[in-house]
N, C-alpha and C. Protein backbone atom coordinates (compact mmCIF):
# COMPACT_ATOMS: atom_id res chain seq x y z
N UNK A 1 -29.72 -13.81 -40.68
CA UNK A 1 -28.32 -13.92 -40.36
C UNK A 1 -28.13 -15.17 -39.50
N UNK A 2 -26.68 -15.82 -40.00
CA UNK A 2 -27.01 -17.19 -39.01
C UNK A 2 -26.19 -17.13 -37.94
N UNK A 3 -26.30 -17.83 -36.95
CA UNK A 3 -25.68 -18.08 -35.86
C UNK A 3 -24.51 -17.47 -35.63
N UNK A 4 -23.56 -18.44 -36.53
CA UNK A 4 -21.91 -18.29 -37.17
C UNK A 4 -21.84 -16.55 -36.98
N UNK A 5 -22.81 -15.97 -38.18
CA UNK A 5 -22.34 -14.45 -38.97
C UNK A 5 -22.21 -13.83 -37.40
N UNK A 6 -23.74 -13.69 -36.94
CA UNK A 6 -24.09 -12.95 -35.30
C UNK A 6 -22.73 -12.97 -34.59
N UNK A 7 -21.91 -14.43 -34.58
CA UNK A 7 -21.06 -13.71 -33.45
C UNK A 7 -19.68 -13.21 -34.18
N UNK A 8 -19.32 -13.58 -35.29
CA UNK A 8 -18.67 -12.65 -36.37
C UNK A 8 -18.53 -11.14 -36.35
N UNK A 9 -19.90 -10.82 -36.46
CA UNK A 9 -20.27 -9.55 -36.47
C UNK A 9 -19.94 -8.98 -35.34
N UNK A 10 -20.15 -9.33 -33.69
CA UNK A 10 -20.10 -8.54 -32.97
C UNK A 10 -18.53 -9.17 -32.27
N UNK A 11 -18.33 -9.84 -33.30
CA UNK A 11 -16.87 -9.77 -32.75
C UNK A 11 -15.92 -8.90 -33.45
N UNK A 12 -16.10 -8.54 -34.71
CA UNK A 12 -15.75 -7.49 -35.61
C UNK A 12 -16.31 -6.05 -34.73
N UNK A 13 -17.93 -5.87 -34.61
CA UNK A 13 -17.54 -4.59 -34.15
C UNK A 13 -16.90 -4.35 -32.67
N UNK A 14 -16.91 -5.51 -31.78
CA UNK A 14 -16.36 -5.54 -30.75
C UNK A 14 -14.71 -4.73 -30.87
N UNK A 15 -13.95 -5.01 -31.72
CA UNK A 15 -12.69 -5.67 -31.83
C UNK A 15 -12.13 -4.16 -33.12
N UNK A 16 -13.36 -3.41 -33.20
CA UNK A 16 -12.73 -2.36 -34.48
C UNK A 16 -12.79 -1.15 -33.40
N UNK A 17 -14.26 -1.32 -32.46
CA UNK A 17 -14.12 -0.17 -31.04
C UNK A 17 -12.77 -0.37 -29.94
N UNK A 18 -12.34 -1.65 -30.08
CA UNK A 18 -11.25 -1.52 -29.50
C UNK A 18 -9.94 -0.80 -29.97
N UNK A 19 -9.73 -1.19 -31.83
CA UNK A 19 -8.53 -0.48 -32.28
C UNK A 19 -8.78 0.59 -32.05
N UNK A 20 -10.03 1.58 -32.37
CA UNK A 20 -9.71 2.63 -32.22
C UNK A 20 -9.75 3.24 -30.93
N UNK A 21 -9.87 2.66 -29.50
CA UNK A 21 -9.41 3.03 -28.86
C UNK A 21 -8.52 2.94 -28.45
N UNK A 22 -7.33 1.92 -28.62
CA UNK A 22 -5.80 1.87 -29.02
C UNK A 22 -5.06 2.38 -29.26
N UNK A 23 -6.18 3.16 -30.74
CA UNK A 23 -5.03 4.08 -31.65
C UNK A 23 -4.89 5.27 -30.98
N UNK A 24 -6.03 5.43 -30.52
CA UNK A 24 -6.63 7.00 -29.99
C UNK A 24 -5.82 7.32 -28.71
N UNK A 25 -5.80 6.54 -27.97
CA UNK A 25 -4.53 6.46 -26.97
C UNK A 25 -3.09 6.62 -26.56
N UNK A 26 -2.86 5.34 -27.93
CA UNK A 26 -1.14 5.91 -28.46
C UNK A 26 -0.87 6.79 -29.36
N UNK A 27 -1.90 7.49 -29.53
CA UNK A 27 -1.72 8.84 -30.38
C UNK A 27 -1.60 10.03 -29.68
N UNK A 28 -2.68 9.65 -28.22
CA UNK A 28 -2.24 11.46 -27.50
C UNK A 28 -0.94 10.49 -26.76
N UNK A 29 -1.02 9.41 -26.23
CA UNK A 29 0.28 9.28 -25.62
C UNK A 29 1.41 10.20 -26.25
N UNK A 30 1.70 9.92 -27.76
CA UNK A 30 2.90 9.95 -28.51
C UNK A 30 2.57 11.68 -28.55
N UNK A 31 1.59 12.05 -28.20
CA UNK A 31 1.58 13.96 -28.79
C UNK A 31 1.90 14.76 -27.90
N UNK A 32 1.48 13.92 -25.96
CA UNK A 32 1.81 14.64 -25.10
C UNK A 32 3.13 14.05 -24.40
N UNK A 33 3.83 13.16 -25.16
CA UNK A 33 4.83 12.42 -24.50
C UNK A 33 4.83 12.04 -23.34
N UNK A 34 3.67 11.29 -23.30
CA UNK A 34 3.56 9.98 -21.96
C UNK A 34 3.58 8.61 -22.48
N UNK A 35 4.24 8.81 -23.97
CA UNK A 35 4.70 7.27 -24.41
C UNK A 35 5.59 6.92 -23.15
N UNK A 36 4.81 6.26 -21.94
CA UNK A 36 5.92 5.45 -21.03
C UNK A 36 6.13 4.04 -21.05
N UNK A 37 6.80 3.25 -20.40
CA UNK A 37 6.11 2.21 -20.35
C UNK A 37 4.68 2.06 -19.07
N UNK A 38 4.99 2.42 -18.06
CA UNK A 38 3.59 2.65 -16.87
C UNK A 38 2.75 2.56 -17.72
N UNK A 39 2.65 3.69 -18.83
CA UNK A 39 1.01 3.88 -19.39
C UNK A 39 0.69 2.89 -20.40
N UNK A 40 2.20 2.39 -21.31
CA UNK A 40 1.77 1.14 -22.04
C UNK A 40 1.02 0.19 -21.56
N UNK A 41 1.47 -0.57 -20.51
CA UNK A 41 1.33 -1.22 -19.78
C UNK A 41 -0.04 -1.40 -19.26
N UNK A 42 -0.83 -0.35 -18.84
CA UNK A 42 -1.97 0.27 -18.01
C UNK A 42 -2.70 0.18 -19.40
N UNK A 43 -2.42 0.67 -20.34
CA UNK A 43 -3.10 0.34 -21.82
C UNK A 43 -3.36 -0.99 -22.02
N UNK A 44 -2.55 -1.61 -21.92
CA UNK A 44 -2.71 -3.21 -22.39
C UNK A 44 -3.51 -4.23 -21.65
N UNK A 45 -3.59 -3.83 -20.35
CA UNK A 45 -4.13 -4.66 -19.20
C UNK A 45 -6.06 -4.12 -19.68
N UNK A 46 -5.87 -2.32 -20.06
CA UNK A 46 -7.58 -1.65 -20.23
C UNK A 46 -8.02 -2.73 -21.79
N UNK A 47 -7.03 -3.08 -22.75
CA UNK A 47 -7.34 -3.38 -24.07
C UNK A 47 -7.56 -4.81 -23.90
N UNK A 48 -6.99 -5.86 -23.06
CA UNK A 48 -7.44 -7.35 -22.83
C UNK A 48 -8.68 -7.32 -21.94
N UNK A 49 -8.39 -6.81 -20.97
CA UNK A 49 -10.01 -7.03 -19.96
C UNK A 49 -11.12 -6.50 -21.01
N UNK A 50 -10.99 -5.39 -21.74
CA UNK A 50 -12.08 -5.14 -22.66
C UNK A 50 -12.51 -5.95 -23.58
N UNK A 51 -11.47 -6.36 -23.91
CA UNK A 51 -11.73 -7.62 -25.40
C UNK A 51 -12.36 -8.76 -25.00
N UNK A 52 -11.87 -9.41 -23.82
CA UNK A 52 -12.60 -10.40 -23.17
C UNK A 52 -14.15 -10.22 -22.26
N UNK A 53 -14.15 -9.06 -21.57
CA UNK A 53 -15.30 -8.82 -21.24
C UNK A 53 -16.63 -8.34 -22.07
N UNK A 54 -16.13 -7.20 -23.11
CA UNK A 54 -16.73 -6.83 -23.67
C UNK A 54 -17.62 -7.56 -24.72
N UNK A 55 -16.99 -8.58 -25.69
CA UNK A 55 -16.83 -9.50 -26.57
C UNK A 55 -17.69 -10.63 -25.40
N UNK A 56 -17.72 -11.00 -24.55
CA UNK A 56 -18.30 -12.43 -23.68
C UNK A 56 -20.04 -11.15 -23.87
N UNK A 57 -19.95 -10.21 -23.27
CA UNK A 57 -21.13 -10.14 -22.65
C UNK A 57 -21.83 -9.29 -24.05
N UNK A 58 -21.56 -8.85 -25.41
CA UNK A 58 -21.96 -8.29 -25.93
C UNK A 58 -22.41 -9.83 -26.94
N UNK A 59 -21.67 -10.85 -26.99
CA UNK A 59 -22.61 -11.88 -27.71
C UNK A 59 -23.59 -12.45 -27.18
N UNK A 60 -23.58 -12.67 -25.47
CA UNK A 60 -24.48 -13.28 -25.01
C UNK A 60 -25.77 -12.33 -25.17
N UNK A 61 -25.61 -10.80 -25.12
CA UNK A 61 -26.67 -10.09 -25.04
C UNK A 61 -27.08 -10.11 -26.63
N UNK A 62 -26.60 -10.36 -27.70
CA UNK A 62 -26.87 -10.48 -29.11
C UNK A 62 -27.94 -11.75 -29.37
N UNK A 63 -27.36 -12.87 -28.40
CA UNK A 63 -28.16 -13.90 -28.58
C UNK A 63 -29.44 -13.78 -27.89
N UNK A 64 -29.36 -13.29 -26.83
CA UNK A 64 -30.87 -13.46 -25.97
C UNK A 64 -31.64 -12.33 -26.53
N UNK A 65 -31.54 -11.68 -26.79
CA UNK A 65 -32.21 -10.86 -27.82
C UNK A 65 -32.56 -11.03 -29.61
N UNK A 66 -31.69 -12.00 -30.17
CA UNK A 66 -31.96 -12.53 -31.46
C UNK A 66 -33.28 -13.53 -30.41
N UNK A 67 -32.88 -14.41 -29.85
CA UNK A 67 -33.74 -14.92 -29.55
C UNK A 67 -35.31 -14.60 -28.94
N UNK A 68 -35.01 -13.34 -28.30
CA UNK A 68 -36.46 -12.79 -27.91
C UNK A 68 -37.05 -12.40 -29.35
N UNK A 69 -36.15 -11.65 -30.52
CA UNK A 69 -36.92 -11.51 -31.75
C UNK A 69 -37.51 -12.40 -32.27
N UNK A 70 -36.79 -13.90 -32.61
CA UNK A 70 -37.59 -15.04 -33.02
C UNK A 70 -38.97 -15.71 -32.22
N UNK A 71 -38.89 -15.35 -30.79
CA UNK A 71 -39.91 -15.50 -30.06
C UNK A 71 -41.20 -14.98 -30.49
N UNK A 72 -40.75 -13.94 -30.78
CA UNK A 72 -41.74 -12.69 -31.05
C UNK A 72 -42.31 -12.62 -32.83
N UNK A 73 -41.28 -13.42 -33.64
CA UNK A 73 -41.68 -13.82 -34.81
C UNK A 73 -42.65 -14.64 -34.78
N UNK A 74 -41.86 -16.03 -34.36
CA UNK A 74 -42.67 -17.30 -34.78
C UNK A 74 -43.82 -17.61 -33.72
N UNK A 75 -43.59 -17.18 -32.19
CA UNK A 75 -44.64 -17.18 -31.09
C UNK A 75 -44.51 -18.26 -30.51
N UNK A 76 -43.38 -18.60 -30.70
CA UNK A 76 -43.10 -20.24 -30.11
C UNK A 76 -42.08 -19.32 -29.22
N UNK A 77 -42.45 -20.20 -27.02
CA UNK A 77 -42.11 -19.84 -26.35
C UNK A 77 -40.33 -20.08 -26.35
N UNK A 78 -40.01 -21.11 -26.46
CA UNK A 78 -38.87 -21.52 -26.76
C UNK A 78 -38.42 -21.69 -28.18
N UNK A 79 -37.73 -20.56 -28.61
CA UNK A 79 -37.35 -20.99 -29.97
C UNK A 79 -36.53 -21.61 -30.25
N UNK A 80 -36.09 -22.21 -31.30
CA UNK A 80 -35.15 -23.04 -31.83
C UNK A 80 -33.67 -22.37 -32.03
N UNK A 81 -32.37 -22.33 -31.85
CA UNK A 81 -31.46 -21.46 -32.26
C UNK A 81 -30.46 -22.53 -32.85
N UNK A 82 -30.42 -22.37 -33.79
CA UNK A 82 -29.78 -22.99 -35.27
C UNK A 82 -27.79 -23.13 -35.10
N UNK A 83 -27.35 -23.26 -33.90
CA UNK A 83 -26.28 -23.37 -33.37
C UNK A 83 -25.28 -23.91 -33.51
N UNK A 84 -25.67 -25.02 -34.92
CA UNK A 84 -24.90 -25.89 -35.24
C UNK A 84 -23.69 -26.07 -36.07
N UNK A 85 -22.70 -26.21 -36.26
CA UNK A 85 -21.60 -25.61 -37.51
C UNK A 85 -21.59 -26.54 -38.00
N UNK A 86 -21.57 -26.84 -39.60
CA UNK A 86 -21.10 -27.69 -40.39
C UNK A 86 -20.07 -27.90 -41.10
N UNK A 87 -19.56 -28.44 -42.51
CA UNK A 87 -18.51 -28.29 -42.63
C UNK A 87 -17.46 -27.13 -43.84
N UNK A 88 -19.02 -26.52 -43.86
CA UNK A 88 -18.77 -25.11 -44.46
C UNK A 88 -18.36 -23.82 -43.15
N UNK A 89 -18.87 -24.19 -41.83
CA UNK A 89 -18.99 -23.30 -41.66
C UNK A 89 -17.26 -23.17 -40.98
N UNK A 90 -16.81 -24.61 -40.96
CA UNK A 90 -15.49 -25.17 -40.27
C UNK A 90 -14.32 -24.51 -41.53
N UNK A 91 -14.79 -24.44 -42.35
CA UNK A 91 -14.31 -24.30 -43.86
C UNK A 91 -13.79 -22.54 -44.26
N UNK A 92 -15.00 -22.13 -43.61
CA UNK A 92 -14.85 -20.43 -43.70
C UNK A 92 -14.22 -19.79 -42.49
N UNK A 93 -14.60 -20.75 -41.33
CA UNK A 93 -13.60 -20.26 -39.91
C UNK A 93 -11.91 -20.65 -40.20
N UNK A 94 -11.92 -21.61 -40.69
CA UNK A 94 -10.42 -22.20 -41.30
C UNK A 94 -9.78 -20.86 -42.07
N UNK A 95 -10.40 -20.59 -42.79
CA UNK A 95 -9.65 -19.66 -44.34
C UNK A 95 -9.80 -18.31 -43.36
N UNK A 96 -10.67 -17.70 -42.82
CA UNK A 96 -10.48 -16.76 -41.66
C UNK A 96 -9.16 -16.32 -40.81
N UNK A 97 -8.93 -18.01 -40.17
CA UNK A 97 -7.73 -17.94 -39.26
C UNK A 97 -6.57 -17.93 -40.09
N UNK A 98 -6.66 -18.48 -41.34
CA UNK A 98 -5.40 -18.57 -42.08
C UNK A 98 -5.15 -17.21 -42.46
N UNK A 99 -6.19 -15.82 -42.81
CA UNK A 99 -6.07 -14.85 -42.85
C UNK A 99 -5.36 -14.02 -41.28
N UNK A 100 -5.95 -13.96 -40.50
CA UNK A 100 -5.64 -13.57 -39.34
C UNK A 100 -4.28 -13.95 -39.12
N UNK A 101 -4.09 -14.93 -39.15
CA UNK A 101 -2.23 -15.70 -38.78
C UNK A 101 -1.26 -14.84 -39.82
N UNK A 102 -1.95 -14.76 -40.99
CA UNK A 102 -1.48 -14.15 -41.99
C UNK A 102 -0.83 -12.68 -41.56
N UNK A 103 -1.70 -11.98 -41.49
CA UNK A 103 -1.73 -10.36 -40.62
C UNK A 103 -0.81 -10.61 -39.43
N UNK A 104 -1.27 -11.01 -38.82
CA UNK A 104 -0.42 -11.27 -37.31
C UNK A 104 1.03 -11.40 -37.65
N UNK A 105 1.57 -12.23 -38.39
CA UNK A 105 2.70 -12.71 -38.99
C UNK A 105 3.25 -11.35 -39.33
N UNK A 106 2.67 -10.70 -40.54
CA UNK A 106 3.32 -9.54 -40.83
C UNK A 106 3.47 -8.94 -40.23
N UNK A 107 2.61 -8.51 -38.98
CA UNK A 107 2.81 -7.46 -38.09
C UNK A 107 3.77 -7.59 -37.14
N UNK A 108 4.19 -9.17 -36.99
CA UNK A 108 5.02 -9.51 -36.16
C UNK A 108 6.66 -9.19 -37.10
N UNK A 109 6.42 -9.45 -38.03
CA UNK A 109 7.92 -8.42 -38.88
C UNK A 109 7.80 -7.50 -39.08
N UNK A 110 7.07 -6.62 -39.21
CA UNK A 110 6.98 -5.29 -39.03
C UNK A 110 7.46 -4.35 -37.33
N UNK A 111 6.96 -5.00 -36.83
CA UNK A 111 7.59 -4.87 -35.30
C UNK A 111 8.75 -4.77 -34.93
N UNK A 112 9.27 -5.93 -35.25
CA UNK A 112 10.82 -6.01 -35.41
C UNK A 112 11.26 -5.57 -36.05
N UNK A 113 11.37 -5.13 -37.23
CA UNK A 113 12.32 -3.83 -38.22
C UNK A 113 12.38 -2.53 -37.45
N UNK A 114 10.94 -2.56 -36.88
CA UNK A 114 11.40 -1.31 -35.90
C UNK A 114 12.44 -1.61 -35.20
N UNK A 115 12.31 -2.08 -34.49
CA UNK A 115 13.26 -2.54 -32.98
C UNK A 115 14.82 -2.62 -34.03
N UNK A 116 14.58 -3.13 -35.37
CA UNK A 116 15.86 -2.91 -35.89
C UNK A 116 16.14 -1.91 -36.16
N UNK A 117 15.56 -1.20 -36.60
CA UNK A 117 15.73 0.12 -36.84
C UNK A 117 16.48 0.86 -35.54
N UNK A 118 16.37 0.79 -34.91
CA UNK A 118 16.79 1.35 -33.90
C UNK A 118 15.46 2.38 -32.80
N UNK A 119 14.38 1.80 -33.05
CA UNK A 119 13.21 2.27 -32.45
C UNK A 119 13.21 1.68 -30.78
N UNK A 120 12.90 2.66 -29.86
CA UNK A 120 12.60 1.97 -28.66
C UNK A 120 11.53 0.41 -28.51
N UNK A 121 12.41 -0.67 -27.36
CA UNK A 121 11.52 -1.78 -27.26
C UNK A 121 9.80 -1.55 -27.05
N UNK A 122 9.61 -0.65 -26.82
CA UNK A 122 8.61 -0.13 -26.44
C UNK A 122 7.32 0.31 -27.85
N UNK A 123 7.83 0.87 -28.67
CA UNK A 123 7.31 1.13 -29.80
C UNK A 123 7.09 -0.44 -30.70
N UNK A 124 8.13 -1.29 -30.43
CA UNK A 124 7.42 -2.83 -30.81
C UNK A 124 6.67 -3.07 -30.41
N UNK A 125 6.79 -3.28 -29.11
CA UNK A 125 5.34 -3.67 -28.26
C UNK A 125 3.97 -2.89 -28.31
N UNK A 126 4.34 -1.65 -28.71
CA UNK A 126 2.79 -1.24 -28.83
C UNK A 126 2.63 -1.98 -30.37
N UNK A 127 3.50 -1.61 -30.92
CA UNK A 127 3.12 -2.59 -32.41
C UNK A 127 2.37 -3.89 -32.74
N UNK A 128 2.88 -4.66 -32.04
CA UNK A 128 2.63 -5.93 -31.78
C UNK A 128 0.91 -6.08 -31.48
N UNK A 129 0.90 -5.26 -30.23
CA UNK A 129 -0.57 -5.33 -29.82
C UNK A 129 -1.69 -4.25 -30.83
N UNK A 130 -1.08 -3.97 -31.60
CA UNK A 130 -1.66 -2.61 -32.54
C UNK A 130 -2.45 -4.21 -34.03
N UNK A 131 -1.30 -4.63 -34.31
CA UNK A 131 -1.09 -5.63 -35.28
C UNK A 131 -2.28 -7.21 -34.83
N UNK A 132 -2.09 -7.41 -33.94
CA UNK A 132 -2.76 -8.25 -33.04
C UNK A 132 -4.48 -8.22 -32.94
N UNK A 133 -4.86 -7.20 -33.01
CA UNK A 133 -6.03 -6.34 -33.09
C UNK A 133 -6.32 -6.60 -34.54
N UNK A 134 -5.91 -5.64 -35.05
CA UNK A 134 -5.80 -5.35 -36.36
C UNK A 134 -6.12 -6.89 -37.33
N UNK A 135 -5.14 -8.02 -37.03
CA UNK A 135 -5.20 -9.49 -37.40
C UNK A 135 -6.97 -9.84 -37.12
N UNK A 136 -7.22 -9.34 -36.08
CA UNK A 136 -8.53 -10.24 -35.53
C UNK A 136 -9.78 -9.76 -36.49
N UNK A 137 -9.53 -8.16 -36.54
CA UNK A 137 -10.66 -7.44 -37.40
C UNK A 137 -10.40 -7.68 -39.00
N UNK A 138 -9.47 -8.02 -39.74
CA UNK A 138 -9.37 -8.12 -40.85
C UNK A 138 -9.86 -10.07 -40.90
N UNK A 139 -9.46 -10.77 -40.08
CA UNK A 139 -10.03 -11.91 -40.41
C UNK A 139 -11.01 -12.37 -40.03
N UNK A 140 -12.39 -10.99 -38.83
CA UNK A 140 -13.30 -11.46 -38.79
C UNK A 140 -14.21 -10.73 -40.28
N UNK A 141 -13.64 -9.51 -40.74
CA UNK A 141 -14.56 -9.27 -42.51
C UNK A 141 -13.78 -10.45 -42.84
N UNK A 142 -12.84 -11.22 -43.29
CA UNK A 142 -13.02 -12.31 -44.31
C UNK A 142 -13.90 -13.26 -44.14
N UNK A 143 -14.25 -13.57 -42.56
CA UNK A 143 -15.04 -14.64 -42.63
C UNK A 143 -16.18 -13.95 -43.00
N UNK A 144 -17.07 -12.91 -42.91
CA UNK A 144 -17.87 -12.81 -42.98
C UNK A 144 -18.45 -12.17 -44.60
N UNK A 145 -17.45 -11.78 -45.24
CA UNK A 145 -17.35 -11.97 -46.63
C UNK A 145 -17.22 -13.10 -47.73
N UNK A 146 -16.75 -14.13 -46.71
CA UNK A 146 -17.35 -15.74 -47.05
C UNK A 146 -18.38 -15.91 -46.62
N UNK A 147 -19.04 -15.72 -45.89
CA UNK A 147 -20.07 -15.96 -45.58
C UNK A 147 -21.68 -15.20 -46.65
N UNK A 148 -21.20 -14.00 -46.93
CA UNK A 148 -22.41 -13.55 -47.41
C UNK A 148 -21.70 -13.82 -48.77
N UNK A 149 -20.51 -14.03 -49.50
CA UNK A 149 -20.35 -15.11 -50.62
C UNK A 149 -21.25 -16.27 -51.14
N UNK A 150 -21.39 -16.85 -49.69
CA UNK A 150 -21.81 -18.37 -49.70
C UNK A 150 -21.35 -19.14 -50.17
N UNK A 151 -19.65 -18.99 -49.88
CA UNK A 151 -18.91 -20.00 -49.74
C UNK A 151 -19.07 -20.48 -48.04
């Protein structure tokens, strides 16, 4: 697996443990009616510090450990880590984000029909950040379905 896929991957599963703890949230919210805003709010602040913390320290620990495996392969103290992107790999991150923007986009009209609808501002906004998520995990499988393509 190369470089690229590794942090793909654990940015996908990073980012799918987050929806579902999202969903799982605004689901008892909405069952025990503590859809508030307080708890939205308190949600959103638990769902960014996670994404950013979680996601920083779960690739770095992916790498120093790919890397202790190759250590342990080849027996060379310092291994080599293949880090480099080319213009395939610029190529498949491109068509990725164009997916992701894609999602995001819709979700961002989908949001708003609520709010047209006559849905509380509140039910957008969890939308938004529901959709947001959602964008990141669907365009980290495309990249990585280009990738084991070999495009």
């Amino acid at each position: 697996m190369s470089f690229q896929e590794k942090n793909i991957t654990v940015s996908l599963v990073n980012f799918t443990l987050i929806m579902g703890y999202y969903l799982l949230r605004v689901l008892q919210m909405a069952a025990t009616e503590t859809f508030t805003r307080t708890n939205v709010f308190r949600l959103w602040v638990i769902i960014i510090v996670a994404a950013i913390i979680v996601t920083v320290a779960a690739t770095v620990l992916t790498h120093i450990v790919s890397a202790i495996i190759q250590a342990i392969k080849t027996g060379e103290k310092e291994p080599e880590i293949e880090d480099l992107a080319d213009e395939r790999d610029r190529l498949i991150d491109l068509r990725g984000t164009k997916v992701t923007y894609t999602i995001s986009s819709l979700g961002v009209f989908l949001a708003m029909l609520t709010f047209a609808f006559g849905q509380p501002p509140l039910v957008m906004f969890a939308l938004l950040i529901f959709f947001g998520i959602l964008a990141q995990v669907v365009g980290d499988i495309s990249r990585l379905m280009l990738y084991r393509r070999g495009f």
